[in-house]
C-alpha atoms as a PDB file:
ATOM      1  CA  UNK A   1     109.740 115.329 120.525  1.00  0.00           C
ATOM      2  CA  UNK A   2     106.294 115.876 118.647  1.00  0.00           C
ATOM      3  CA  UNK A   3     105.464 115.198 115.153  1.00  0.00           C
ATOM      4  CA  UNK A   4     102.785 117.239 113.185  1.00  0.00           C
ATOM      5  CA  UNK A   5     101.469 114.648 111.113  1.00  0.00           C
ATOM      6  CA  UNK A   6      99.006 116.436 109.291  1.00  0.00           C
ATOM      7  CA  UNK A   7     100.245 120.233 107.985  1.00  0.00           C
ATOM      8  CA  UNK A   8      99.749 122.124 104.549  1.00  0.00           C
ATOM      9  CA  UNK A   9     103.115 124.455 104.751  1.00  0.00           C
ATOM     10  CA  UNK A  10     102.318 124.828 100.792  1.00  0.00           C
ATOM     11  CA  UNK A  11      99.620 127.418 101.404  1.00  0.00           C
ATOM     12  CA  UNK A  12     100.257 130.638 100.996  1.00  0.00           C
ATOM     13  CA  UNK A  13      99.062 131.460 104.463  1.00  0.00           C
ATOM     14  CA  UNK A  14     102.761 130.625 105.067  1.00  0.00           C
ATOM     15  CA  UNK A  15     105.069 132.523 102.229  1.00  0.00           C
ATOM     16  CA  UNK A  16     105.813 135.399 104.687  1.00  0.00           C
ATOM     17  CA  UNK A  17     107.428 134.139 107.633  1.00  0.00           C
ATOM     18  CA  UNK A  18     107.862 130.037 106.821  1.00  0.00           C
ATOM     19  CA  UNK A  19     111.621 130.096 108.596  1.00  0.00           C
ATOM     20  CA  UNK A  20     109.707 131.751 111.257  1.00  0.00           C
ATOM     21  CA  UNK A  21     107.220 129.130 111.366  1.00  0.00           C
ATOM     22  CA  UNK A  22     110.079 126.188 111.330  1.00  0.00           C
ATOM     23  CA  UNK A  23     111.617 127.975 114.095  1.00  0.00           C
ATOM     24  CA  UNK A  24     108.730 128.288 116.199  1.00  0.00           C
ATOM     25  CA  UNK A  25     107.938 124.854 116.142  1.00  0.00           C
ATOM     26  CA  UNK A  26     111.264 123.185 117.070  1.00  0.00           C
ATOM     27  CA  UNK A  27     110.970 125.642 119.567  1.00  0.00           C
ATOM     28  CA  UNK A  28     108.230 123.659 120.745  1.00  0.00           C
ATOM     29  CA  UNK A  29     109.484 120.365 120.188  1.00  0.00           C
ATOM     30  CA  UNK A  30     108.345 119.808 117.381  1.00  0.00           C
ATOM     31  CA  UNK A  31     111.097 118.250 115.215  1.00  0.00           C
ATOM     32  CA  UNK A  32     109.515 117.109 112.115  1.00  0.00           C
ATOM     33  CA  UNK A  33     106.224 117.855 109.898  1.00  0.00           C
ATOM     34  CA  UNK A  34     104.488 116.328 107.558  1.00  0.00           C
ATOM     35  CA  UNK A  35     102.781 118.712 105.234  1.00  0.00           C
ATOM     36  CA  UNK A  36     100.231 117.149 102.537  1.00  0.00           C
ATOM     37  CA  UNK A  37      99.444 117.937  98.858  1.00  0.00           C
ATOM     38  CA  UNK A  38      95.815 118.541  98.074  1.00  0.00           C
ATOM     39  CA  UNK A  39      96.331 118.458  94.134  1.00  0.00           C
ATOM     40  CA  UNK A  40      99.002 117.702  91.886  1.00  0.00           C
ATOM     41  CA  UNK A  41     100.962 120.749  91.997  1.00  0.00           C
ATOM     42  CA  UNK A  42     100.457 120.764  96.242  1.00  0.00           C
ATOM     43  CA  UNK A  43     101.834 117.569  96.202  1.00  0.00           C
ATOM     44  CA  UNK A  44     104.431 118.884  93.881  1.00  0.00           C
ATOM     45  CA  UNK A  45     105.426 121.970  96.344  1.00  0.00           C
ATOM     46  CA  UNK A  46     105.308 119.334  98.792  1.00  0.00           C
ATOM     47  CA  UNK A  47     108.037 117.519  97.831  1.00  0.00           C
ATOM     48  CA  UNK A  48     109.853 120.227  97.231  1.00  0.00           C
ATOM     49  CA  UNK A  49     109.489 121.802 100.935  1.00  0.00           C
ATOM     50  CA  UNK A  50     110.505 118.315 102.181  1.00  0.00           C
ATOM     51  CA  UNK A  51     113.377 117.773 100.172  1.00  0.00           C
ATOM     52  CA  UNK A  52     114.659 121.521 101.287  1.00  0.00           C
ATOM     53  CA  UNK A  53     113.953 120.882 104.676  1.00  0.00           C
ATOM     54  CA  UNK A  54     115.161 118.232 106.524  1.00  0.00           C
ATOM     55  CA  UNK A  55     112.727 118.228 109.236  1.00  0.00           C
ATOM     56  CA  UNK A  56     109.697 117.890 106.433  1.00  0.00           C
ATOM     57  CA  UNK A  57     108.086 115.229 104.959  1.00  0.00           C
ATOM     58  CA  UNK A  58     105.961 115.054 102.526  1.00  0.00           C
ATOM     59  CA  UNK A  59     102.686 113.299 101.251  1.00  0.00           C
ATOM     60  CA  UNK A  60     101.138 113.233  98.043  1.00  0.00           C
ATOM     61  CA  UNK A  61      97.822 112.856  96.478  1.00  0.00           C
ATOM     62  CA  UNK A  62      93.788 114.820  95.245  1.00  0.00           C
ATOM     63  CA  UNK A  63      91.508 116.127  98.370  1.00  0.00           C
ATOM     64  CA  UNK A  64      88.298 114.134  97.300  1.00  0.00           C
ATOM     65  CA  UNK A  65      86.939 118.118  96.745  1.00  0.00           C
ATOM     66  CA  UNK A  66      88.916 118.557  93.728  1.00  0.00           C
ATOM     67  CA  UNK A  67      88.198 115.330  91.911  1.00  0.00           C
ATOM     68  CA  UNK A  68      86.408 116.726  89.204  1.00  0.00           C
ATOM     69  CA  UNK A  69      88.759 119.454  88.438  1.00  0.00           C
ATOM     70  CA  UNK A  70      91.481 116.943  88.013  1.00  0.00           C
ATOM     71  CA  UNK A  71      93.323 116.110  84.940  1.00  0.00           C
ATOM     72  CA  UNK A  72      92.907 112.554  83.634  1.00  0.00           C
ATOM     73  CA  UNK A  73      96.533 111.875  84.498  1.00  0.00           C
ATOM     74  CA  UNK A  74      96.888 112.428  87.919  1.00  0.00           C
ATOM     75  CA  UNK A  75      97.873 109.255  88.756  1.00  0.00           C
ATOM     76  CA  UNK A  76     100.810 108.773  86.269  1.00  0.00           C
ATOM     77  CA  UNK A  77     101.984 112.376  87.694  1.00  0.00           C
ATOM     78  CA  UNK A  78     101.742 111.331  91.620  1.00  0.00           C
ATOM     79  CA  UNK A  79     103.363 108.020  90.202  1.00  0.00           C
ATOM     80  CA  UNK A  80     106.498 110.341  89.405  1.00  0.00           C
ATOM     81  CA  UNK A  81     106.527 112.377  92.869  1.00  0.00           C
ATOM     82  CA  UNK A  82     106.357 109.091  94.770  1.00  0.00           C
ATOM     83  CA  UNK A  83     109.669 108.395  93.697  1.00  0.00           C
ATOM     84  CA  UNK A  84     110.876 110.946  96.069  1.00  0.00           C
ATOM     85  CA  UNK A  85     112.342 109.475  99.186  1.00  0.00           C
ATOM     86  CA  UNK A  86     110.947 111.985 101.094  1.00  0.00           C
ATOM     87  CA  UNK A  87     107.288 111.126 100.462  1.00  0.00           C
ATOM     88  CA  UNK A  88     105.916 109.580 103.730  1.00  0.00           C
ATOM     89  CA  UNK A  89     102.122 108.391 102.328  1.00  0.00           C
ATOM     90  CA  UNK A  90      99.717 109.093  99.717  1.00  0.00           C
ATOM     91  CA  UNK A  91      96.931 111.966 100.368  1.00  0.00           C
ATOM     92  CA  UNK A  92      95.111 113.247 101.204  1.00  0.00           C
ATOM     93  CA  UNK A  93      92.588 111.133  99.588  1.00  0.00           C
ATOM     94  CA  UNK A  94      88.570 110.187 100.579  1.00  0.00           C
ATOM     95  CA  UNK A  95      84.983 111.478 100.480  1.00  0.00           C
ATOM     96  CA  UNK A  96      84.342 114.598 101.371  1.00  0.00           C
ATOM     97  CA  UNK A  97      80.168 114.769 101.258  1.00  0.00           C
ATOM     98  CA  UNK A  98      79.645 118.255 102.545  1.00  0.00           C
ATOM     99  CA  UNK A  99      79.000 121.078 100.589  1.00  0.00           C
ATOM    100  CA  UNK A 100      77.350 119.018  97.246  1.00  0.00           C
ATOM    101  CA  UNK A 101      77.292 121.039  93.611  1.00  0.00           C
ATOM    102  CA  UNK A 102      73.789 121.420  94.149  1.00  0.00           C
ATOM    103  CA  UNK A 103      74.348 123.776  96.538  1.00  0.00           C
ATOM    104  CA  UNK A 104      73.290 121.908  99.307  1.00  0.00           C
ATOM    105  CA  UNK A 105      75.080 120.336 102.628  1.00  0.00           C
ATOM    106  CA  UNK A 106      74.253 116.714 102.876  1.00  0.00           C
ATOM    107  CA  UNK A 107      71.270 115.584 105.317  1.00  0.00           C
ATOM    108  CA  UNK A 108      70.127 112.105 105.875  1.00  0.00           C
ATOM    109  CA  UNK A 109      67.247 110.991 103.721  1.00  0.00           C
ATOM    110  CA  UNK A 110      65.038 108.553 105.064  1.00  0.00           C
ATOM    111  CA  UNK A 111      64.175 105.798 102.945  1.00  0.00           C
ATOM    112  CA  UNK A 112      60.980 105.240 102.367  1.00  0.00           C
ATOM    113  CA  UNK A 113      61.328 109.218 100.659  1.00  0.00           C
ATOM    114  CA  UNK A 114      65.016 107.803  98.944  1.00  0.00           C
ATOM    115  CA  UNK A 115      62.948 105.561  97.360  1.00  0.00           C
ATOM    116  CA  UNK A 116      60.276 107.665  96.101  1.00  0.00           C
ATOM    117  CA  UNK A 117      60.167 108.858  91.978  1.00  0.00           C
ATOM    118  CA  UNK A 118      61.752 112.244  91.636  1.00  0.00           C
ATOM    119  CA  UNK A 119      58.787 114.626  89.053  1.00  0.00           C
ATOM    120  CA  UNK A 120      60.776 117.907  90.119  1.00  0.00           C
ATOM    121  CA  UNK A 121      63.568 118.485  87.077  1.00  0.00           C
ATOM    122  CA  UNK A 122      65.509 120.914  88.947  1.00  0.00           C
ATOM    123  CA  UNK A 123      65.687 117.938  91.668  1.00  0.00           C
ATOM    124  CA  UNK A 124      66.795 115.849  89.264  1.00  0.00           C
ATOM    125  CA  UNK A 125      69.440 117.581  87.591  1.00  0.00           C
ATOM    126  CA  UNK A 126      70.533 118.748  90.964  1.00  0.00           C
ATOM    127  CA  UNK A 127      70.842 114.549  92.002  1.00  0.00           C
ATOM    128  CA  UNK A 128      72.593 113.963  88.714  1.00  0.00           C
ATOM    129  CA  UNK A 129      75.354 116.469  89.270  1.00  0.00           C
ATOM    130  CA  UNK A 130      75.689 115.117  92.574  1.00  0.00           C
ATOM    131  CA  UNK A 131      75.715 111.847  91.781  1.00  0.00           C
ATOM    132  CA  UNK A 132      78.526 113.019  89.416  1.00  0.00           C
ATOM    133  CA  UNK A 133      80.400 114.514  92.224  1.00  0.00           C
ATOM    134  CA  UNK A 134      80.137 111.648  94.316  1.00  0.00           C
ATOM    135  CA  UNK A 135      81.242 108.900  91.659  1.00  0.00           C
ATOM    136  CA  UNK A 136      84.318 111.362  90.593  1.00  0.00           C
ATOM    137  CA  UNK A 137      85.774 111.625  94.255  1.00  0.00           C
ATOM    138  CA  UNK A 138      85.418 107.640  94.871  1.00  0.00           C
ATOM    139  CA  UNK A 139      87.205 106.811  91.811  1.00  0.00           C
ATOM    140  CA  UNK A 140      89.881 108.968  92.517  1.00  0.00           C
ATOM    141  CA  UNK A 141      90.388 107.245  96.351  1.00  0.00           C
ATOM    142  CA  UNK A 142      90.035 103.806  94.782  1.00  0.00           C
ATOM    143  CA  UNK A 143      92.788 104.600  92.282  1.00  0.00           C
ATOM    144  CA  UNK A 144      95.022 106.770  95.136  1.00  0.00           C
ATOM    145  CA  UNK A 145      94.535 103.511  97.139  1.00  0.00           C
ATOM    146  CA  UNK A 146      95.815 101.506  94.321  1.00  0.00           C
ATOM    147  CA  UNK A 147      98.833 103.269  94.174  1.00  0.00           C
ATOM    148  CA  UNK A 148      99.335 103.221  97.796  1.00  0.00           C
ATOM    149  CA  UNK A 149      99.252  99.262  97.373  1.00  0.00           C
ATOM    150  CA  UNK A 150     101.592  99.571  94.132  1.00  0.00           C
ATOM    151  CA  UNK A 151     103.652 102.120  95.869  1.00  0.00           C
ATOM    152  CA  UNK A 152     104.081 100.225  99.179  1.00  0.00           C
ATOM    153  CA  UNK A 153     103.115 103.643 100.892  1.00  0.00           C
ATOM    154  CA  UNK A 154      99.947 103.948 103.656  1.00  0.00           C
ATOM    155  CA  UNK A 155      97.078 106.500 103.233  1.00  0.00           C
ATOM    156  CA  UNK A 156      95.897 109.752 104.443  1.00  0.00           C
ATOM    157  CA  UNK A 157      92.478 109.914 104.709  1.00  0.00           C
ATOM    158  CA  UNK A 158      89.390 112.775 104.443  1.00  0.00           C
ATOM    159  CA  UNK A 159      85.925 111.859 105.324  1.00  0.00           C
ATOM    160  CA  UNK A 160      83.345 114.322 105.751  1.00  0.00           C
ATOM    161  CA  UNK A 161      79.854 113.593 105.998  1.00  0.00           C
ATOM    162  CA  UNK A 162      80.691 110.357 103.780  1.00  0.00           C
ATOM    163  CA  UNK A 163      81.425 107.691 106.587  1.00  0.00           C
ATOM    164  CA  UNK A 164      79.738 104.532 105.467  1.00  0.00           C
ATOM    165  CA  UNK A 165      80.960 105.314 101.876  1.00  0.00           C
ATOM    166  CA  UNK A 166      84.180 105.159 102.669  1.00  0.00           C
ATOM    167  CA  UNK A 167      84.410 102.500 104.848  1.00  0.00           C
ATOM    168  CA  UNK A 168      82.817 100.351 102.211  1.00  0.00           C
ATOM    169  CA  UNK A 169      86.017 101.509  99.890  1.00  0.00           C
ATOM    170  CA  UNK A 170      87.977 100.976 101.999  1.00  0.00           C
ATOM    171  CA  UNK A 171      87.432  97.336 103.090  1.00  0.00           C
ATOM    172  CA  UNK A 172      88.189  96.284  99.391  1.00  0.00           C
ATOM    173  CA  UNK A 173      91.758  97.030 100.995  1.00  0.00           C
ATOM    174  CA  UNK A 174      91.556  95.550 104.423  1.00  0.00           C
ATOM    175  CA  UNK A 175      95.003  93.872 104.267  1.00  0.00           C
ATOM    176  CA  UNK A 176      96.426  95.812 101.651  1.00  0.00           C
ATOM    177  CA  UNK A 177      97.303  99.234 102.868  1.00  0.00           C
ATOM    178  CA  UNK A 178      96.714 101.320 106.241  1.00  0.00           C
ATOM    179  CA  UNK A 179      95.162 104.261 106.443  1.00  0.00           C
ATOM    180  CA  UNK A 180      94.668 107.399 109.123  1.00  0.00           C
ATOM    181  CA  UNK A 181      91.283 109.059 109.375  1.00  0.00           C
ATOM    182  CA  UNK A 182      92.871 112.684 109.878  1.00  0.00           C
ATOM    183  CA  UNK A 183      91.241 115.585 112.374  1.00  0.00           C
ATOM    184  CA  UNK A 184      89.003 112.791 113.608  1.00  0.00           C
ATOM    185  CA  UNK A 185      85.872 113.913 115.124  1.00  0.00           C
ATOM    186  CA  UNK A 186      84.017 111.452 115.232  1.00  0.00           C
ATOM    187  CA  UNK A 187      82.373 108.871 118.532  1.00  0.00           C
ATOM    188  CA  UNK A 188      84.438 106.386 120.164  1.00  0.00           C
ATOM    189  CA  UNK A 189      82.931 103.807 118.513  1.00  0.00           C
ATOM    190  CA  UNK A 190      83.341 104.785 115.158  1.00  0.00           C
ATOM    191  CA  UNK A 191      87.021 104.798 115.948  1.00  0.00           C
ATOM    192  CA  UNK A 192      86.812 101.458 117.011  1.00  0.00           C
ATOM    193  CA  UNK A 193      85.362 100.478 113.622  1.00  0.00           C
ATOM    194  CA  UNK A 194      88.206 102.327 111.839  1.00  0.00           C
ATOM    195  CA  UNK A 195      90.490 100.723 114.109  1.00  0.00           C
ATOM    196  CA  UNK A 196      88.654  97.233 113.839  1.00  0.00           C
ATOM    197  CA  UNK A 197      89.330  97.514 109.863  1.00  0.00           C
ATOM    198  CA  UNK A 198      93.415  97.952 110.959  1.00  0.00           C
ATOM    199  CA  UNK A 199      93.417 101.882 110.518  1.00  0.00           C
ATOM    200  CA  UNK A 200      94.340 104.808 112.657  1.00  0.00           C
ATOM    201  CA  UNK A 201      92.972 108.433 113.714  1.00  0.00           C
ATOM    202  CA  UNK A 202      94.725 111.476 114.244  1.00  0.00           C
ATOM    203  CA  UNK A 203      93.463 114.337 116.386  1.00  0.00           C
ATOM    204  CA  UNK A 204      93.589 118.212 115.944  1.00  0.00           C
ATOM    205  CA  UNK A 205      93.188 121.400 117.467  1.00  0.00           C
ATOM    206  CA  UNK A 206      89.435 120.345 117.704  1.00  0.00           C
ATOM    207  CA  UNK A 207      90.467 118.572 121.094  1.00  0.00           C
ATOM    208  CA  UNK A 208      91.230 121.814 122.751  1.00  0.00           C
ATOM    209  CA  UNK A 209      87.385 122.692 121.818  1.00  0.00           C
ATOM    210  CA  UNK A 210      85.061 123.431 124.692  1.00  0.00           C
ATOM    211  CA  UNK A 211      82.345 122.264 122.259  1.00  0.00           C
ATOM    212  CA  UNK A 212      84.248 118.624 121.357  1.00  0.00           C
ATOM    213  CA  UNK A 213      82.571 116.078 123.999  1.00  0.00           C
ATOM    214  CA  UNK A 214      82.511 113.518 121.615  1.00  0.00           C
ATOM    215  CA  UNK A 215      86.218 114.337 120.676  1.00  0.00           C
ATOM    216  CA  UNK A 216      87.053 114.890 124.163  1.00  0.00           C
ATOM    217  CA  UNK A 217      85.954 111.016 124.851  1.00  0.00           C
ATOM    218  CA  UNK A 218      87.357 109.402 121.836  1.00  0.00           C
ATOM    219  CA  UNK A 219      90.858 111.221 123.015  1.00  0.00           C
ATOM    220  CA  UNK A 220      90.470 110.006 126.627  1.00  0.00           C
ATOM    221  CA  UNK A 221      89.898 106.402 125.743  1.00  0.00           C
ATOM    222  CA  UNK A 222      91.182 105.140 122.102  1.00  0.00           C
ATOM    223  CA  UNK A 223      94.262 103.059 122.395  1.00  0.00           C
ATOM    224  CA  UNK A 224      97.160 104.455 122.303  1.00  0.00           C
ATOM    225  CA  UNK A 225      98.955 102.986 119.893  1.00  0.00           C
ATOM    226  CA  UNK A 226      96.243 104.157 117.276  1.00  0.00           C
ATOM    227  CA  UNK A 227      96.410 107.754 117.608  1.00  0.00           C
ATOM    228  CA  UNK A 228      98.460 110.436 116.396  1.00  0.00           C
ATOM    229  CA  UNK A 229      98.218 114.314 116.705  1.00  0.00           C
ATOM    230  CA  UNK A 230      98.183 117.413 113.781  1.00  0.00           C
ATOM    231  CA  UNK A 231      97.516 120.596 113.322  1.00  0.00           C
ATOM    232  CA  UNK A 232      95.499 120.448 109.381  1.00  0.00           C
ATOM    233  CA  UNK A 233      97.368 123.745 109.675  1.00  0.00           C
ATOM    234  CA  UNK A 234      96.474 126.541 108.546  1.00  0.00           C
ATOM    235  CA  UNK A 235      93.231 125.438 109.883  1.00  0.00           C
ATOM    236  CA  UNK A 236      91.374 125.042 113.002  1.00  0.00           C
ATOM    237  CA  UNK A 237      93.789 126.340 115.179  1.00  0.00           C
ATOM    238  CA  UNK A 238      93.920 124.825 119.195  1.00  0.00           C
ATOM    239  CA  UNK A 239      92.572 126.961 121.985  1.00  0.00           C
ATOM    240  CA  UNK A 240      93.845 129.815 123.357  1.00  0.00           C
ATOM    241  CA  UNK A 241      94.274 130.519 119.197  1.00  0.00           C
ATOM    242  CA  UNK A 242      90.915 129.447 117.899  1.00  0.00           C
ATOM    243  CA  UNK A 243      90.193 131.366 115.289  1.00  0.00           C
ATOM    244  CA  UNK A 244      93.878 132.772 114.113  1.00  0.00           C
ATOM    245  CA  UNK A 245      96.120 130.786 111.761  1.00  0.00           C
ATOM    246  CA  UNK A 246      97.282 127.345 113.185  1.00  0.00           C
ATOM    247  CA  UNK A 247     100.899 126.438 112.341  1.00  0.00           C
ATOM    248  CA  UNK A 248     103.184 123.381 113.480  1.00  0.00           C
ATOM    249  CA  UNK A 249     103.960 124.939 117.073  1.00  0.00           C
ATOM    250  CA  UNK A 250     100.238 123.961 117.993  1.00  0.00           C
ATOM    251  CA  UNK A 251     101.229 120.276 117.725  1.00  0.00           C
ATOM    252  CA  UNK A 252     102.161 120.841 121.850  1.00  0.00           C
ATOM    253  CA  UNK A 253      98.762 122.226 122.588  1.00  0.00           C
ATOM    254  CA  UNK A 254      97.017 119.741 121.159  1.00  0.00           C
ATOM    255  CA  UNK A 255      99.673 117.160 122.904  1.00  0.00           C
ATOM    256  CA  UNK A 256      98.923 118.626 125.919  1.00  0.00           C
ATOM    257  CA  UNK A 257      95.202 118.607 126.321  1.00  0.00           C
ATOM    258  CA  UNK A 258      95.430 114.586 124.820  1.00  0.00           C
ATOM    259  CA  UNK A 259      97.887 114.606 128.436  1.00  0.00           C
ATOM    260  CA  UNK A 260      95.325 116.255 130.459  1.00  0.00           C
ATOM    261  CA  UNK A 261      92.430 114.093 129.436  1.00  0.00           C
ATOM    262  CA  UNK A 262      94.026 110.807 129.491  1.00  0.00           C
ATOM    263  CA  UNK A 263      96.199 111.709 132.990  1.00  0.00           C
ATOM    264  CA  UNK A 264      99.242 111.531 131.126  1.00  0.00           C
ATOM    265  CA  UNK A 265     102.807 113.615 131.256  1.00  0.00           C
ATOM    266  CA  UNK A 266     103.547 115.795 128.025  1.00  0.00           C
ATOM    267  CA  UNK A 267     106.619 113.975 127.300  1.00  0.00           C
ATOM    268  CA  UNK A 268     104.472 110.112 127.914  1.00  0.00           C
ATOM    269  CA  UNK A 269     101.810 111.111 125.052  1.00  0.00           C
ATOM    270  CA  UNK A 270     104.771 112.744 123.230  1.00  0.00           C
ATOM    271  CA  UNK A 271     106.555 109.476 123.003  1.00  0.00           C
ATOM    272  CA  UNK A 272     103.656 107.623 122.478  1.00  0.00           C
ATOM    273  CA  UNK A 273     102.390 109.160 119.379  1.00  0.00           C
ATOM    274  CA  UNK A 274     106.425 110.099 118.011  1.00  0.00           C
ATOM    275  CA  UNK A 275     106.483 106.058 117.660  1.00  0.00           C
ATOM    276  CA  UNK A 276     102.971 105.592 116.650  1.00  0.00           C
ATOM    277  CA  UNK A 277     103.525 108.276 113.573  1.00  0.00           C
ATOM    278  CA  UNK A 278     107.288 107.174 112.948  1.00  0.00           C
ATOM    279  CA  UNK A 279     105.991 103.443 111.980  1.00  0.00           C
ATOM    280  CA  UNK A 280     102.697 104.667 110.042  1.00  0.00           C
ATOM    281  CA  UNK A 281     104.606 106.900 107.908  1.00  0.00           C
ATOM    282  CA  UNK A 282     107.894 104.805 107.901  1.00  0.00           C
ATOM    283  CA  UNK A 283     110.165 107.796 109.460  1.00  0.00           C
ATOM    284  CA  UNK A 284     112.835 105.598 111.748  1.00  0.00           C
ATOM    285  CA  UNK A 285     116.323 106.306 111.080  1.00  0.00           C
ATOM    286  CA  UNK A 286     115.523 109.809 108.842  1.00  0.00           C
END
């Protein structure tokens, strides 16, 4: 039995054939899915997949990349949809540094030109705005981790191009509440450090990747007892699918290529990471 830990069945990349979809995945073992809200009404359609479904869970929360579209409430509304007993975590909640209002992607500044006065004002408006961005998407993870602690529930996490930022969030927590770094595709060693701080990773179709070395070694040697697998379906579907929808089913490819690196059977990283994602999101016995 596999568990997708990490699916968005809410999308409408699924409204044509979702029984299909269900069926095609138990076909391939796997028995349950977690599927994740991205906003407020996500979260709400999540909830109500999972409590239609009985092999779907559900978690809740505001991708960091729609923290400044989000109401001033969001938290009181979650708040509500927690109450579900099918909601497995909060999330997906983080920093997600990438693509920046200004219209750039983030690169690495060095210092001694961070520190330099800005005299361009189209610079400077562009570093206000996102500054902005920035400060909106890590108040909304500090207050999604504060319900997670008020809640009692663990974390889904996003990070993208915002590593040290997020760390440094999330050690005001160390203690409090767990979280999973999801499609981790990152070094070894910075799964060690997430690990270190008492977190997990998950890894996706990005394993399968002729192009993932890095991936490829972190999957081959992390513990295993701090890794589970997902699809981040509809996206980033496993080879021999790259580029075509991803949906649950993929869960065994990406299973499978986990086996192949680490020398494993199917059915011993199966186990493994059925456990590992039945404690983290609190699933024995439903």
């Amino acid at each position: 039995m596999l568990i997708d830990t990490h699916a968005h069945l809410d999308y409408p990349d699924f409204e044509n054939d979702f029984q299909d979809v269900l069926a095609r995945a138990d076909a391939a073992g796997v028995k349950r899915i977690i599927t994740i809200g991205t906003s407020v009404e996500s979260s709400r359609r999540a909830v109500l997949l999972a409590e239609k479904f009985p092999q779907v869970f559900a978690v809740i929360g505001v991708h960091p990349t729609n923290a400044i579209e989000a109401g001033a409430d969001v938290i009181s509304e979650l708040r509500e949809l927690a109450k579900s007993p099918r909601v497995a975590a909060i999330g997906e909640t983080g920093l997600d540094y990438h693509h920046l209002p200004s219209g750039q992607i983030l690169k690495p500044t060095p210092a001694w030109l961070a520190e330099m006065p800005l005299n361009d004002p189209a610079e400077i408006a562009a570093n206000i705005r996102d500054g902005a961005y920035k400060s909106a998407q890590a108040a909304l993870f500090q207050q999604q981790l504060e319900l997670a602690v008020e809640t009692g529930l663990n974390v889904v996490i996003h990070q993208r191009d915002a590593w040290q930022d997020t760390l440094d969030i999330l050690e005001n927590y160390s203690g409090k509440v767990r979280g999973v770094f999801h499609c981790f595709g990152g070094a070894f060693e910075q799964a060690q450090e997430v690990i270190r701080l008492g977190h997990m990773i998950s890894f996706t179709g990005i394993v399968t990747f002729k192009n993932a070395p890095l991936v490829h070694d972190c999957a081959t040697r992390v513990d295993a007892e701090k890794f589970m697998v997902e699809t981040d379906c509809p996206y980033l579907a496993p080879a021999p699918f790259r580029g075509k929808r991803c949906e649950p089913a993929h869960t065994r490819l990406v299973a499978e290529k986990i086996a192949s690196l680490r020398g494993k059977t199917l059915d011993e990283i199966a186990a493994q990471t059925t456990r590992n994602a039945e404690q983290f999101f609190r699933l024995d016995g439903k």
